[in-house]
PDB file of N, CA and C in Angstrom:
ATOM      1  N   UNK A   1     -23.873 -48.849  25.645  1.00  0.00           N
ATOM      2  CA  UNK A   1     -23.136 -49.891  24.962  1.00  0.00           C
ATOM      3  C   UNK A   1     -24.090 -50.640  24.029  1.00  0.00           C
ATOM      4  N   UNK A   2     -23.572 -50.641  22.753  1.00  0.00           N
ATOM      5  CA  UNK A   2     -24.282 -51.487  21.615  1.00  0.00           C
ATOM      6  C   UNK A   2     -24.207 -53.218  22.474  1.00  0.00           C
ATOM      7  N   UNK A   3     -25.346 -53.632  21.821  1.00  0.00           N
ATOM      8  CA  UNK A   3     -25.475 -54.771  21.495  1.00  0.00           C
ATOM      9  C   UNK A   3     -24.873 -55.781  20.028  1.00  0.00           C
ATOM     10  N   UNK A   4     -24.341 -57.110  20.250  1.00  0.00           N
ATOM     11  CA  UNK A   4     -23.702 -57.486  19.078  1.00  0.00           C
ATOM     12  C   UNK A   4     -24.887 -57.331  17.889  1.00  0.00           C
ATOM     13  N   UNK A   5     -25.815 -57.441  18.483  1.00  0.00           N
ATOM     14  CA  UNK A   5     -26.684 -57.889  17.411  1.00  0.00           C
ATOM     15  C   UNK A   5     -27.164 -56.215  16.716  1.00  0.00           C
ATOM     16  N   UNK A   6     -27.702 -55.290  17.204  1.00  0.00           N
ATOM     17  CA  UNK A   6     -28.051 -53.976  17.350  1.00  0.00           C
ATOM     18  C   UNK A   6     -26.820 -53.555  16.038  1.00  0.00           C
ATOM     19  N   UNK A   7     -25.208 -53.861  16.411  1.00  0.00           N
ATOM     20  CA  UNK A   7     -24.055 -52.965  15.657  1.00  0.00           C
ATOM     21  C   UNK A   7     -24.055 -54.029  14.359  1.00  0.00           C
ATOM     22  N   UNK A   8     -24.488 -55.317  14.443  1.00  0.00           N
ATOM     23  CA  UNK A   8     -24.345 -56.108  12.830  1.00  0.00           C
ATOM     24  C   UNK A   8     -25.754 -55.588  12.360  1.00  0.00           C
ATOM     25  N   UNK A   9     -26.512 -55.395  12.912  1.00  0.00           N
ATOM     26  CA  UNK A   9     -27.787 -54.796  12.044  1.00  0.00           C
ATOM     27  C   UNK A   9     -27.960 -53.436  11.617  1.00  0.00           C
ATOM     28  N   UNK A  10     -27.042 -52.368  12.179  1.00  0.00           N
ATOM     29  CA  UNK A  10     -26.243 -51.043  11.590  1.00  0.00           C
ATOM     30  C   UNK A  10     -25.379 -51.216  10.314  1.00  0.00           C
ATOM     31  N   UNK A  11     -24.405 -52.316  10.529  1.00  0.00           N
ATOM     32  CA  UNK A  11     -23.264 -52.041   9.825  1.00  0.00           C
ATOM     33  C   UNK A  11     -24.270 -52.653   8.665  1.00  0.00           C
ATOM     34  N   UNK A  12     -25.295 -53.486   8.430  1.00  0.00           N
ATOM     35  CA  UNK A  12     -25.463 -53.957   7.547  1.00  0.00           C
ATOM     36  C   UNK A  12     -26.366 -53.025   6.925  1.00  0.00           C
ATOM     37  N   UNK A  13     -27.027 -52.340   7.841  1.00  0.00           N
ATOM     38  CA  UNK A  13     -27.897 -51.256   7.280  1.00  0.00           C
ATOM     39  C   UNK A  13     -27.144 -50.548   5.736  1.00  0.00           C
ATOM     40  N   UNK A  14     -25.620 -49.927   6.505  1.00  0.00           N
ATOM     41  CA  UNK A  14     -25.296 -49.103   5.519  1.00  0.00           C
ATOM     42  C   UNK A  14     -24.113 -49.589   4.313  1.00  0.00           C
ATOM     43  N   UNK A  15     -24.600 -51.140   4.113  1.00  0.00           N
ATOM     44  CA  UNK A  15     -23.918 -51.845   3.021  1.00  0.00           C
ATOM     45  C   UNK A  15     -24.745 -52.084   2.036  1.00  0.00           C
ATOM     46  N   UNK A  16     -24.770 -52.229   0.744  1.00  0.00           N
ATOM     47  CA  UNK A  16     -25.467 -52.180  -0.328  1.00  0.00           C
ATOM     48  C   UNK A  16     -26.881 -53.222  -0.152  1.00  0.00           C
ATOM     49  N   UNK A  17     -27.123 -53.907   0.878  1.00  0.00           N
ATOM     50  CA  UNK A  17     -28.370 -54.491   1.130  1.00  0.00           C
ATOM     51  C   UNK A  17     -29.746 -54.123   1.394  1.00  0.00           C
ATOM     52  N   UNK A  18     -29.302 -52.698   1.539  1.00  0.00           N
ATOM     53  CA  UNK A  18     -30.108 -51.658   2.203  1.00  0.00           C
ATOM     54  C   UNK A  18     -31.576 -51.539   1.154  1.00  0.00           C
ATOM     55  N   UNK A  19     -31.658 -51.736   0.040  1.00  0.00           N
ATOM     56  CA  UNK A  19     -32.533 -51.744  -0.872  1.00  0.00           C
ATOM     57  C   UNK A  19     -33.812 -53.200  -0.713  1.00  0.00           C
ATOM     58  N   UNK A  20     -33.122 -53.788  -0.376  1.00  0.00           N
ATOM     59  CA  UNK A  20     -33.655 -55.446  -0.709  1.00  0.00           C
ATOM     60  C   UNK A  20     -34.608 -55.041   1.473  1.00  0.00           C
ATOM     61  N   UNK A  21     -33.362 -55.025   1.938  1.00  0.00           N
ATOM     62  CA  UNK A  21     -34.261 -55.318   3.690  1.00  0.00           C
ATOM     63  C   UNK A  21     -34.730 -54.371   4.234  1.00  0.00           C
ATOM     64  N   UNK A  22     -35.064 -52.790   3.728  1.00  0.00           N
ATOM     65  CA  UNK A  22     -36.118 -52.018   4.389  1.00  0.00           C
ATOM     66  C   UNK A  22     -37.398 -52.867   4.339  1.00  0.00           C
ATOM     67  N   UNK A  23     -38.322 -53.058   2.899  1.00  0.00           N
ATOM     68  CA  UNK A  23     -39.095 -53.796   2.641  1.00  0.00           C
ATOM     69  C   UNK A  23     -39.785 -55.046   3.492  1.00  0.00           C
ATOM     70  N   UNK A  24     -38.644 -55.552   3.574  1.00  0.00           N
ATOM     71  CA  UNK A  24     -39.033 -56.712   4.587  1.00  0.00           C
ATOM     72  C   UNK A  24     -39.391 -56.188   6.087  1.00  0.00           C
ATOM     73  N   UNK A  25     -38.109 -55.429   6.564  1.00  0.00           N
ATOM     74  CA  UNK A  25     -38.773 -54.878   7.763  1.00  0.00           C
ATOM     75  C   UNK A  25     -39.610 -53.592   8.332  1.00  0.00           C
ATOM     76  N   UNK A  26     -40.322 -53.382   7.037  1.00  0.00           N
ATOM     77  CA  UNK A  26     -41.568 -52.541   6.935  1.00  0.00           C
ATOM     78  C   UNK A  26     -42.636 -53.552   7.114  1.00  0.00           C
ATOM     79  N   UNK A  27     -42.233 -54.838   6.417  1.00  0.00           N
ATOM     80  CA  UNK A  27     -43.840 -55.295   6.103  1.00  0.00           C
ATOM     81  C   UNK A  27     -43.357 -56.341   7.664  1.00  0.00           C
ATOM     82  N   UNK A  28     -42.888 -56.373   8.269  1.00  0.00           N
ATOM     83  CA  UNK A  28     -43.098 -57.192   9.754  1.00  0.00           C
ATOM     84  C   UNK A  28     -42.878 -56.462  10.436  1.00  0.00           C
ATOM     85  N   UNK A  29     -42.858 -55.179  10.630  1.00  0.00           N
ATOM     86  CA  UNK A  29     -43.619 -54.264  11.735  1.00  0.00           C
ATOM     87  C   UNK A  29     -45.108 -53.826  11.192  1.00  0.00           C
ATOM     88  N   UNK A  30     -45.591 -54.352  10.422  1.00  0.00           N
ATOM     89  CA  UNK A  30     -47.473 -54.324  10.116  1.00  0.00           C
ATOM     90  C   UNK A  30     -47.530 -55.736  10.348  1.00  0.00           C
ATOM     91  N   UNK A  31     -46.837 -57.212  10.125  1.00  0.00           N
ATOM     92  CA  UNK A  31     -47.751 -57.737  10.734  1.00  0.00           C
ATOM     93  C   UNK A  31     -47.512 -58.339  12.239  1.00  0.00           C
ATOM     94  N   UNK A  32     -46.400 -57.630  12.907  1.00  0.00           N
ATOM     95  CA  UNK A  32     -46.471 -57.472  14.376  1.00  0.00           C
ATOM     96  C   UNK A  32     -47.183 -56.629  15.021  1.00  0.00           C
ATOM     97  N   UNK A  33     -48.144 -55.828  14.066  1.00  0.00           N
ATOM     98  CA  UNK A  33     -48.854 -54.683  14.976  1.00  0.00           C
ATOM     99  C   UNK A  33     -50.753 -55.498  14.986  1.00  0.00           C
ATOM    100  N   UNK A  34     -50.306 -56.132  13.470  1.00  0.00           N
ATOM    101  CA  UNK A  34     -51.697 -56.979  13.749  1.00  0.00           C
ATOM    102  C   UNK A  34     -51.808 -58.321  14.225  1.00  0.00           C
ATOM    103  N   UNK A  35     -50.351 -58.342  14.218  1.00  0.00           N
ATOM    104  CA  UNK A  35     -50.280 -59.876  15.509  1.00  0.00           C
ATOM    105  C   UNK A  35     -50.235 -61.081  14.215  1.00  0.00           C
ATOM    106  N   UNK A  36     -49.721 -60.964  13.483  1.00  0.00           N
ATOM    107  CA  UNK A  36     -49.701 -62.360  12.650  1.00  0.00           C
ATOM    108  C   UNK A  36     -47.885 -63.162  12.487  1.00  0.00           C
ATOM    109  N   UNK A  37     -47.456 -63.626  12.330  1.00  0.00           N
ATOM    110  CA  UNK A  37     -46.861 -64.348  12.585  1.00  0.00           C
ATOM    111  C   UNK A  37     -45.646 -63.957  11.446  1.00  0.00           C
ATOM    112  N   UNK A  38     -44.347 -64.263  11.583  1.00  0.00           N
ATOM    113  CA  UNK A  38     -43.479 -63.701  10.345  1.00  0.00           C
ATOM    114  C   UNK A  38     -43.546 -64.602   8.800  1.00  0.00           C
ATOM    115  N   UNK A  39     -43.859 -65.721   9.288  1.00  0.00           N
ATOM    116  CA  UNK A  39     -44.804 -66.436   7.703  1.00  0.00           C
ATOM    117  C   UNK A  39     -45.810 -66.232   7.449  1.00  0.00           C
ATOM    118  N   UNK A  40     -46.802 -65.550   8.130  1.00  0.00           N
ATOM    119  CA  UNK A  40     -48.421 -65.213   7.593  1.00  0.00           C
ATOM    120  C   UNK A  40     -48.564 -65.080   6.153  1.00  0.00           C
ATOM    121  N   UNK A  41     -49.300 -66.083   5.452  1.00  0.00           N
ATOM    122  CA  UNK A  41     -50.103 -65.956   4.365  1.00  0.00           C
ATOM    123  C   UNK A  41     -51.069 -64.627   4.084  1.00  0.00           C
ATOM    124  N   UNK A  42     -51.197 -63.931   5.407  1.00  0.00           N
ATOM    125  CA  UNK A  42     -52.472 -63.159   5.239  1.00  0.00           C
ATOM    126  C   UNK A  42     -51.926 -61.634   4.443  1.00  0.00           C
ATOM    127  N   UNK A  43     -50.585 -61.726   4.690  1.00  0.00           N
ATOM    128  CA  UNK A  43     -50.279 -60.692   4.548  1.00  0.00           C
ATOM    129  C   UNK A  43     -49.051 -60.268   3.966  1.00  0.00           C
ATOM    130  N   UNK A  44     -49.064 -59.440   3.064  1.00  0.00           N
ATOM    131  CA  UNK A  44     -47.316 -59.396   2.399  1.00  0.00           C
ATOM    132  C   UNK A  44     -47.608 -58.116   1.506  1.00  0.00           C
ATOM    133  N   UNK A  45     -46.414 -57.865   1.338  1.00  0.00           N
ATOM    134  CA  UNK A  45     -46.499 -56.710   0.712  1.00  0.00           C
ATOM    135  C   UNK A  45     -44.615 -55.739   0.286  1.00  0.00           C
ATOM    136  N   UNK A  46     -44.578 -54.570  -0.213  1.00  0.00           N
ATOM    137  CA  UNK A  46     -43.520 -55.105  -1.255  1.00  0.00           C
ATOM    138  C   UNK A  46     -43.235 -53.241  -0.830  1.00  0.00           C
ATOM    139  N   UNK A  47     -41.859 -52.224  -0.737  1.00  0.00           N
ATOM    140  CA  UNK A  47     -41.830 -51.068  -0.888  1.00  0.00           C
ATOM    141  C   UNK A  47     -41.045 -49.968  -2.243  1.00  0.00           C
ATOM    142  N   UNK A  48     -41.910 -49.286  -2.505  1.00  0.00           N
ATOM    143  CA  UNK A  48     -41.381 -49.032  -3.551  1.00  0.00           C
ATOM    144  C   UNK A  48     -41.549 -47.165  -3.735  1.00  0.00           C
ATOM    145  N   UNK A  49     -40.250 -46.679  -3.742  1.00  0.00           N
ATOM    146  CA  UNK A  49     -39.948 -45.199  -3.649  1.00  0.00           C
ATOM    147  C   UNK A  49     -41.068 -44.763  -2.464  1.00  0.00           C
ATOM    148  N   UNK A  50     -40.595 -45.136  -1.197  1.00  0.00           N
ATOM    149  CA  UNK A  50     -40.861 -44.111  -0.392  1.00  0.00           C
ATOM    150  C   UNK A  50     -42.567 -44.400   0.430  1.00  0.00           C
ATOM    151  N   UNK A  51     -43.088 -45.739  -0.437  1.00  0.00           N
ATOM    152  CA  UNK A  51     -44.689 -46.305  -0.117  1.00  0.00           C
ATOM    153  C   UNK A  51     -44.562 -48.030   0.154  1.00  0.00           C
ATOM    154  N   UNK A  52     -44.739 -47.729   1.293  1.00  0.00           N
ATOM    155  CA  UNK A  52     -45.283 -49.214   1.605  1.00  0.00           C
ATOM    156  C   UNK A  52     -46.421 -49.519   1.243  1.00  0.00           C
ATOM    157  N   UNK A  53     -46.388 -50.990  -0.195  1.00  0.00           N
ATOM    158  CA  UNK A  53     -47.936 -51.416  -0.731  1.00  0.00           C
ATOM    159  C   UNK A  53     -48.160 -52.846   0.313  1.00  0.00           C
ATOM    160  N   UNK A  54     -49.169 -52.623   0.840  1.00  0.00           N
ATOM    161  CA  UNK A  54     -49.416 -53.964   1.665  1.00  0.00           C
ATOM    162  C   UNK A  54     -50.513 -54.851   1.108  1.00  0.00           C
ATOM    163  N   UNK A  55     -49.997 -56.430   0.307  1.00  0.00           N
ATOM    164  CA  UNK A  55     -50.981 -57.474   0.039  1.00  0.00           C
ATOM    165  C   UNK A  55     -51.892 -57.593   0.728  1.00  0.00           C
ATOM    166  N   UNK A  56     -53.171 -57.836   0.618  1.00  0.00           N
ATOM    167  CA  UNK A  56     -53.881 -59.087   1.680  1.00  0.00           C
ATOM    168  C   UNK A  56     -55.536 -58.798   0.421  1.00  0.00           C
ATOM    169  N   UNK A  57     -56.019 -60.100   0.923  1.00  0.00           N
ATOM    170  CA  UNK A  57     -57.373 -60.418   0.243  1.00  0.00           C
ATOM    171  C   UNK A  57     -58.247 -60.461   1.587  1.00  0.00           C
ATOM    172  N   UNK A  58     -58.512 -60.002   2.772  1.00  0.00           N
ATOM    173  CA  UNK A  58     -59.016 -59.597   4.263  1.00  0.00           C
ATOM    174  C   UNK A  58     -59.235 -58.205   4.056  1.00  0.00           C
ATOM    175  N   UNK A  59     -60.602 -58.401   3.752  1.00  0.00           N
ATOM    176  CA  UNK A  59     -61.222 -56.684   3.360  1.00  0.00           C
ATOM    177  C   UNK A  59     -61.459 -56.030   4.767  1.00  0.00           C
ATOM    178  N   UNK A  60     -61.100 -56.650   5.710  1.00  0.00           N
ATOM    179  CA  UNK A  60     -61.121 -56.471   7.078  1.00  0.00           C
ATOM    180  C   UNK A  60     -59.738 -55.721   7.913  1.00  0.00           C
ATOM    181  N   UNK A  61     -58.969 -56.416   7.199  1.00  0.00           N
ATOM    182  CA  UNK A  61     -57.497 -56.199   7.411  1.00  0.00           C
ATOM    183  C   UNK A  61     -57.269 -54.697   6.656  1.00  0.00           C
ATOM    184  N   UNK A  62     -57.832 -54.684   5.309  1.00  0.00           N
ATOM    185  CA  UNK A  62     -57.622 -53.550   4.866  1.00  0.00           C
ATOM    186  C   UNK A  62     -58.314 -52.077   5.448  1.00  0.00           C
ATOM    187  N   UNK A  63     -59.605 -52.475   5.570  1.00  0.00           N
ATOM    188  CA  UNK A  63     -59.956 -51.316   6.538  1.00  0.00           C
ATOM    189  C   UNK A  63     -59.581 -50.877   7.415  1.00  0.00           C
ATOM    190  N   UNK A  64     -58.797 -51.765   8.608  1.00  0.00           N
ATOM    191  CA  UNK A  64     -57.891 -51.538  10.005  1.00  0.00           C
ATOM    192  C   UNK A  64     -57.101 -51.038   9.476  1.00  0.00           C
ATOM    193  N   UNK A  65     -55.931 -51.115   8.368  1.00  0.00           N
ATOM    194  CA  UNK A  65     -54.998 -50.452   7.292  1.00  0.00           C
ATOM    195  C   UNK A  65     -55.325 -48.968   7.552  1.00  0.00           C
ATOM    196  N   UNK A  66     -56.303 -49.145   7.085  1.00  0.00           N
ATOM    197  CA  UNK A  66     -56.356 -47.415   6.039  1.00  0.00           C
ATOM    198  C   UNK A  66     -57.242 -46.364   7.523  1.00  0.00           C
ATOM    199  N   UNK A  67     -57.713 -47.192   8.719  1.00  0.00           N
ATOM    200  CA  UNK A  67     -57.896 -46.400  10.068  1.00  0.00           C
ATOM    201  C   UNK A  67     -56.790 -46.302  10.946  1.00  0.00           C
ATOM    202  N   UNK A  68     -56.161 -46.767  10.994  1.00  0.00           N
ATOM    203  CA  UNK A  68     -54.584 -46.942  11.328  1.00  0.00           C
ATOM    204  C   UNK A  68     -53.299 -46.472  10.778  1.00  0.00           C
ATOM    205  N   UNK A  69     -53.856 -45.870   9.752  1.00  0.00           N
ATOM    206  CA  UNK A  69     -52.449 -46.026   8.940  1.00  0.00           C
ATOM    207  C   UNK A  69     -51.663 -44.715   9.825  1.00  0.00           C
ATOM    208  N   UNK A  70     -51.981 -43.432  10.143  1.00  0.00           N
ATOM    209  CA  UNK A  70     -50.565 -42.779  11.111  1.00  0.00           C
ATOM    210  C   UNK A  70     -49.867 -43.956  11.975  1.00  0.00           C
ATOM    211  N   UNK A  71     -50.904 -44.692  12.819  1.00  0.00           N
ATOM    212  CA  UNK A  71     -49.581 -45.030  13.993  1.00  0.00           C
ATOM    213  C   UNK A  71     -48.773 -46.439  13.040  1.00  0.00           C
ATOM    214  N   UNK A  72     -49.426 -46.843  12.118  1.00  0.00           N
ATOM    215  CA  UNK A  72     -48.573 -48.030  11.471  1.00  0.00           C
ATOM    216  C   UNK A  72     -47.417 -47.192  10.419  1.00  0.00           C
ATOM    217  N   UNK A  73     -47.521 -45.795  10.365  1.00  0.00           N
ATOM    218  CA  UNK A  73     -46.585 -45.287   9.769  1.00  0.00           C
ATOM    219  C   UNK A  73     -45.411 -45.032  11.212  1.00  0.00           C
ATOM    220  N   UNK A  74     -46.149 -44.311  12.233  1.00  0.00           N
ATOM    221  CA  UNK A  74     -45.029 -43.848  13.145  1.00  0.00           C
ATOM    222  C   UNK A  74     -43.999 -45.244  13.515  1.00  0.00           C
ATOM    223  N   UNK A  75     -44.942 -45.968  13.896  1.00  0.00           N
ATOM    224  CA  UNK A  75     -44.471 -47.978  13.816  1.00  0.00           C
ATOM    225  C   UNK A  75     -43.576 -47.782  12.767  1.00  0.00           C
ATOM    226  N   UNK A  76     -43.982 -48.519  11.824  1.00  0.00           N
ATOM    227  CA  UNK A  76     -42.869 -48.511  10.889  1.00  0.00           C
ATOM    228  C   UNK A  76     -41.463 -47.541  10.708  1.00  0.00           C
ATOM    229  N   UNK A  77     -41.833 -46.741  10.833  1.00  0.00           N
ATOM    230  CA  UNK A  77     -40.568 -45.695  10.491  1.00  0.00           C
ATOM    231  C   UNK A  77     -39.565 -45.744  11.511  1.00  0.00           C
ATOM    232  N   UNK A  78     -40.156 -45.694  13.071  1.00  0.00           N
ATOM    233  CA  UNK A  78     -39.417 -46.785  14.102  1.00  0.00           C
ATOM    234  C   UNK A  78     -38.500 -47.292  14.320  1.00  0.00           C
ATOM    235  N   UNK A  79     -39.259 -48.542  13.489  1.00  0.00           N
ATOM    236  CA  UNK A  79     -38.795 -50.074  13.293  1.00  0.00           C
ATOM    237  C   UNK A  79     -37.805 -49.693  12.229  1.00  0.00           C
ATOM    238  N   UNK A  80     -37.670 -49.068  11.118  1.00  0.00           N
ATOM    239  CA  UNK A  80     -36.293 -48.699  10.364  1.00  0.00           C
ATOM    240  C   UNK A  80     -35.478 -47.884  10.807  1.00  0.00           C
ATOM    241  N   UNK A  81     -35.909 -46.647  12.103  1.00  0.00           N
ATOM    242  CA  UNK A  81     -34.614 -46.271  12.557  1.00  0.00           C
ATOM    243  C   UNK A  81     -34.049 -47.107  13.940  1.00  0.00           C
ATOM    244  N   UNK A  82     -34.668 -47.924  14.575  1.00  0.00           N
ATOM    245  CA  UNK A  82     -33.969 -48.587  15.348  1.00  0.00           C
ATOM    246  C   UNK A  82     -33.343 -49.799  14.557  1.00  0.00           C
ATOM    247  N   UNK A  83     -33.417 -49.500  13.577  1.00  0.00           N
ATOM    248  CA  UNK A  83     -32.179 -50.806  12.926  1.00  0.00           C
ATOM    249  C   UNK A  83     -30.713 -49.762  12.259  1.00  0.00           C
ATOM    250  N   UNK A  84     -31.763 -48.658  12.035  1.00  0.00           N
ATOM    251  CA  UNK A  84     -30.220 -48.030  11.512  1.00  0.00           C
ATOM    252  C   UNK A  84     -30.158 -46.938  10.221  1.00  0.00           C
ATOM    253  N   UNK A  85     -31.439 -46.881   9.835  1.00  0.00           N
ATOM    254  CA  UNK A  85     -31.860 -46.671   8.552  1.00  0.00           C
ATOM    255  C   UNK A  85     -32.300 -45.418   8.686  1.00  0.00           C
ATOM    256  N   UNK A  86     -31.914 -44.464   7.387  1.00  0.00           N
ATOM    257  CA  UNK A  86     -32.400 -43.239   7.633  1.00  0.00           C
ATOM    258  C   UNK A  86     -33.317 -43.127   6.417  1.00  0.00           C
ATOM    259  N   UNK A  87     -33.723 -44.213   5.702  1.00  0.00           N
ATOM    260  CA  UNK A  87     -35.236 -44.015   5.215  1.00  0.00           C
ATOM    261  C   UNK A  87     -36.871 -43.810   6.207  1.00  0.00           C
ATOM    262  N   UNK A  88     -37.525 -42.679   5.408  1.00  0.00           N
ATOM    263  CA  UNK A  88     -38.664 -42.721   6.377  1.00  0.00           C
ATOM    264  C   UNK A  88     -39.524 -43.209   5.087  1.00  0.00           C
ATOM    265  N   UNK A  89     -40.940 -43.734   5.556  1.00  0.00           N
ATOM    266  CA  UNK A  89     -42.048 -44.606   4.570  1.00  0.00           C
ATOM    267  C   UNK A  89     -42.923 -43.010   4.515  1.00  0.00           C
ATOM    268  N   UNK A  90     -43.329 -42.979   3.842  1.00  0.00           N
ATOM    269  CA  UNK A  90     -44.105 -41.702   3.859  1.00  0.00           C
ATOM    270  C   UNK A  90     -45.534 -42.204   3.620  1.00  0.00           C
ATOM    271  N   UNK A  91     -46.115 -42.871   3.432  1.00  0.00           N
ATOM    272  CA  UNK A  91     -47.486 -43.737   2.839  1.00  0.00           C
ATOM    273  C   UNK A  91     -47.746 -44.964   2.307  1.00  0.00           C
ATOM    274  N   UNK A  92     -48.702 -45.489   3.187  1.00  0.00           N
ATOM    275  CA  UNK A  92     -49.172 -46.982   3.402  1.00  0.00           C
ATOM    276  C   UNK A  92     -50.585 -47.228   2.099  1.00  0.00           C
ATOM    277  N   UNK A  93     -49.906 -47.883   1.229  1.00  0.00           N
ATOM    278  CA  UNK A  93     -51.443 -48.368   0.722  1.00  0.00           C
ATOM    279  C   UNK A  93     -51.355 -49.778   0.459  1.00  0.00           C
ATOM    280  N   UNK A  94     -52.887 -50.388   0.288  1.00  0.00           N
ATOM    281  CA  UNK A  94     -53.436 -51.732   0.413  1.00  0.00           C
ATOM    282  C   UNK A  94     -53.651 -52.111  -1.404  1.00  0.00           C
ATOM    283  N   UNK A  95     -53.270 -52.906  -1.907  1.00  0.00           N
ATOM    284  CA  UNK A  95     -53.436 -53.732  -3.040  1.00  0.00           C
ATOM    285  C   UNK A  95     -54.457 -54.649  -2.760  1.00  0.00           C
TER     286      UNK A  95
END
C-alpha cells in the first residue's frame, strides 16, 4: 500500500514539473550524502541533459565528488526512482 505522500510525489512526477524537480532532487541526495543541510551555501548545483553539474568553492568537497562519484551516482539515480522518475543521471561533474 502506497503512502499519501509516496502517490502525490508519483502523480507529480509524471505532470509537466518533471523538468524543473529532478534537479533539485539530484542536488539533495549529494548534499544528504555529505551531510549538509537542505539550505547549505556550500553547495548547489543545476542538471542539464542527463549531467548533474555540482557548485561548490570546497576544493575538498570536490575531490570527495570526483572519488565518489559511482555511489553518488547509484544514490542519486535512487533517489529519482523512488520518487517516480524514470530519468537516470549518467555523470556527475564539479564547476
Amino acid at each position: 500500500m502506497f503512502l499519501l505522500k509516496d502517490r502525490l510525489r508519483q502523480v507529480i512526477a509524471k505532470k509537466h514539473l518533471t523538468k524543473n524537480m529532478t534537479g533539485v532532487i539530484a542536488v539533495n541526495a549529494v548534499r544528504d550524502h555529505f551531510g549538509f543541510t537542505k539550505n547549505s551555501l556550500l553547495l548547489d548545483g543545476s542538471l542539464r541533459f542527463d549531467i548533474l553539474f555540482i557548485k561548490t568553492t570546497q576544493q575538498h568537497i570536490k575531490i570527495k565528488i570526483f572519488q565518489e562519484k559511482q555511489d553518488l551516482l547509484a544514490k542519486v539515480n535512487a533517489s529519482l526512482q523512488s520518487v517516480g522518475y524514470d530519468k537516470t543521471i549518467k555523470d556527475i561533474r564539479t564547476k
